[in-house]
C-alpha atoms as a PDB file:
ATOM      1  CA  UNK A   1     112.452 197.400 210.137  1.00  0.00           C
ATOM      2  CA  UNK A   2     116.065 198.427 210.797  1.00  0.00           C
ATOM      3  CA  UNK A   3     117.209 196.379 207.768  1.00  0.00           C
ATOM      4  CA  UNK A   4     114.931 198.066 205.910  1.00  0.00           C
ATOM      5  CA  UNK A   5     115.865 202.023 207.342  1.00  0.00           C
ATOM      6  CA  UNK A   6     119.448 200.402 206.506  1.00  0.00           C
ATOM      7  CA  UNK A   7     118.852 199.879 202.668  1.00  0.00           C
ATOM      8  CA  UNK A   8     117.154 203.478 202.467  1.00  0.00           C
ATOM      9  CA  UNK A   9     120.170 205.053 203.289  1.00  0.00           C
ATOM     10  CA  UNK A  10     122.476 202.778 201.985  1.00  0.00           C
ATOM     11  CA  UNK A  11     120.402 203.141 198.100  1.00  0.00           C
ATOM     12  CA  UNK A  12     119.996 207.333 198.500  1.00  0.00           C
ATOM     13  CA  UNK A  13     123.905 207.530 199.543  1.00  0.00           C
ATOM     14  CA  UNK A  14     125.236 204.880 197.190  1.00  0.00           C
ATOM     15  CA  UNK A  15     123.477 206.363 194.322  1.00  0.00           C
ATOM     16  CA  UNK A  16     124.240 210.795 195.706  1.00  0.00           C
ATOM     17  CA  UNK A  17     127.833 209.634 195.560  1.00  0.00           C
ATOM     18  CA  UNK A  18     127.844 207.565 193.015  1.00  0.00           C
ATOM     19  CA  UNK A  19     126.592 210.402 190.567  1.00  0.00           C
ATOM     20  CA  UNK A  20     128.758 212.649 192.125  1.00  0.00           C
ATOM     21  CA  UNK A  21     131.710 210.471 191.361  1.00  0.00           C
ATOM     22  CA  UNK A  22     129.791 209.945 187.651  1.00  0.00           C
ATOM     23  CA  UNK A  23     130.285 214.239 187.478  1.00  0.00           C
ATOM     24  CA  UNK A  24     133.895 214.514 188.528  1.00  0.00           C
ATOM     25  CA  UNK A  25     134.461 212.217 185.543  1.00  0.00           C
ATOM     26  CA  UNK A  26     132.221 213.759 183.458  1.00  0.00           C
ATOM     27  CA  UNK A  27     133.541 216.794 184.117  1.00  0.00           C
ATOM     28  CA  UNK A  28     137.517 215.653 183.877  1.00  0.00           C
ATOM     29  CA  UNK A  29     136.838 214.683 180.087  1.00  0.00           C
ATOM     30  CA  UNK A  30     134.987 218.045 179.687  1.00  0.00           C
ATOM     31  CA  UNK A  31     131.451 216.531 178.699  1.00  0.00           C
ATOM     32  CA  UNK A  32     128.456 219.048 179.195  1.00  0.00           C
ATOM     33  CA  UNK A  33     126.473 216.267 181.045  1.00  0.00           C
ATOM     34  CA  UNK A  34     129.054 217.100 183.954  1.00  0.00           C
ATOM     35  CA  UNK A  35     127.161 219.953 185.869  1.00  0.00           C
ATOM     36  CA  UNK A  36     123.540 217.773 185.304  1.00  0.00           C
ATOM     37  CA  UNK A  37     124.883 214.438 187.216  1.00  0.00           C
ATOM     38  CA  UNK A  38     126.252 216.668 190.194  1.00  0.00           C
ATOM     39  CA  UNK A  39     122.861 218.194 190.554  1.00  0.00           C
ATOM     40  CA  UNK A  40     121.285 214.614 190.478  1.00  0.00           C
ATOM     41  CA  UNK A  41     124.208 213.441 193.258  1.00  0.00           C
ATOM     42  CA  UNK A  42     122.991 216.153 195.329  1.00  0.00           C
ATOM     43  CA  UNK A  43     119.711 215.989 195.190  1.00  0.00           C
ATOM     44  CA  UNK A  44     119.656 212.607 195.596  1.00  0.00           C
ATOM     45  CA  UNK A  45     121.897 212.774 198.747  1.00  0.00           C
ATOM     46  CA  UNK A  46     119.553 215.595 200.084  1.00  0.00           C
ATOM     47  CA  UNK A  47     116.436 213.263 199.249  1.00  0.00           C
ATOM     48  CA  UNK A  48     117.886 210.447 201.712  1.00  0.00           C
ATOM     49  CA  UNK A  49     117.535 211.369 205.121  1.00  0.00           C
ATOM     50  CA  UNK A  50     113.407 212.237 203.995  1.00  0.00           C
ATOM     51  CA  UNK A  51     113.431 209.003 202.873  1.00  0.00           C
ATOM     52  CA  UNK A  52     114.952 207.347 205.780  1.00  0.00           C
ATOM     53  CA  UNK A  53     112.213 209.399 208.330  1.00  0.00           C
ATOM     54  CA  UNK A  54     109.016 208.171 205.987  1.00  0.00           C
ATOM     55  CA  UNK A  55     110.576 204.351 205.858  1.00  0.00           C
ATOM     56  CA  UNK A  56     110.674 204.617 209.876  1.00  0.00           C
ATOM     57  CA  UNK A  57     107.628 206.038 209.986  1.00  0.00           C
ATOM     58  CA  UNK A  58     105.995 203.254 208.109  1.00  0.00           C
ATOM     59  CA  UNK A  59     107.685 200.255 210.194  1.00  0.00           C
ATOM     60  CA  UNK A  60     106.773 201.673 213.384  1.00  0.00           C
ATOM     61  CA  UNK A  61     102.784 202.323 211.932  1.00  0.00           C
ATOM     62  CA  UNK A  62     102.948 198.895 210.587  1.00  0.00           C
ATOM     63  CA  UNK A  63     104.123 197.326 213.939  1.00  0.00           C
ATOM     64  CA  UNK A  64     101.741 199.032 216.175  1.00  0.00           C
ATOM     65  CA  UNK A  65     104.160 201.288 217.149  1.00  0.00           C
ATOM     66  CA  UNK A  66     102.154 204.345 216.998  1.00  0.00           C
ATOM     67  CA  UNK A  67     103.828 206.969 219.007  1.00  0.00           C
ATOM     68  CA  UNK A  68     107.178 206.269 217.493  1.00  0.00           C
ATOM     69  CA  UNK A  69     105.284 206.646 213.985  1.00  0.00           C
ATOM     70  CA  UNK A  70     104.048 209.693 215.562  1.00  0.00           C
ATOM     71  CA  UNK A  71     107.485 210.922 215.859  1.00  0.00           C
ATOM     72  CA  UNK A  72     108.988 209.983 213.129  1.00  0.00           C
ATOM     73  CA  UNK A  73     105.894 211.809 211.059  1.00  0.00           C
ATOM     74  CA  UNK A  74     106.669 214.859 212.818  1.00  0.00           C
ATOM     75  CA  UNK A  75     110.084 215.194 212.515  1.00  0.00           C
ATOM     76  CA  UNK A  76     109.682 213.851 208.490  1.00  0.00           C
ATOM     77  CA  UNK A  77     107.366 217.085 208.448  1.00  0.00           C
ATOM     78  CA  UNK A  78     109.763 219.141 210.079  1.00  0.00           C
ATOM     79  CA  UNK A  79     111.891 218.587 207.945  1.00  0.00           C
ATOM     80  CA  UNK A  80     110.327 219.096 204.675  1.00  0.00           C
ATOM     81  CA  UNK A  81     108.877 222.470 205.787  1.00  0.00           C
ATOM     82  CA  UNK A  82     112.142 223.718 206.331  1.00  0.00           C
ATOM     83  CA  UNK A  83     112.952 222.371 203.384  1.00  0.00           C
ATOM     84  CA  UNK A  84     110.111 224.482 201.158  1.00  0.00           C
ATOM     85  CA  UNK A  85     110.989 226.960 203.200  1.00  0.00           C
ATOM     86  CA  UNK A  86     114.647 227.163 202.674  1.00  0.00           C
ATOM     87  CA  UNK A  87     114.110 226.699 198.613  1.00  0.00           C
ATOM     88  CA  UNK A  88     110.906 229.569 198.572  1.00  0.00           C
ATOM     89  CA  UNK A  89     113.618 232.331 200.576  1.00  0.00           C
END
């Protein structure tokens, strides 16, 4: 499960700054496409810790682990109701 957890975060922040680097040189040769690849970066670095919480919570469910799944569930909940929360203000 940890390898797993590992590759989650390792994809979402390979690929947020990996876009974001794509925008800085989009935006150093002046190409529109620029402000849309930042806005992916971000979002996709934003989308990764979400991601991280569900892919726990999944191992620890699959293992038996229920408590822990428990957890993780709650906090992955937590988390995306601040989330809506922050976005509907």
């Amino acid at each position: 499960m940890n390898r797993t957890v590992s590759l989650a975060l390792w994809a979402g922040t390979l690929t947020g700054v990996g876009l974001c680097g794509a925008a800085t040189l989009a935006y150093a040769l002046d190409l529109e496409v620029a402000s849309h690849l930042a806005r992916l970066g971000v979002i996709a670095l934003f989308i990764t810790p979400p991601l991280r919480l569900a892919v726990a919570a999944g191992g620890f469910f699959s293992v038996g682990e229920r408590r822990f799944g428990a957890a993780s569930t709650v906090v992955l909940v937590a988390l995306l109701a601040a989330a809506v929360h922050a976005a509907l203000r």
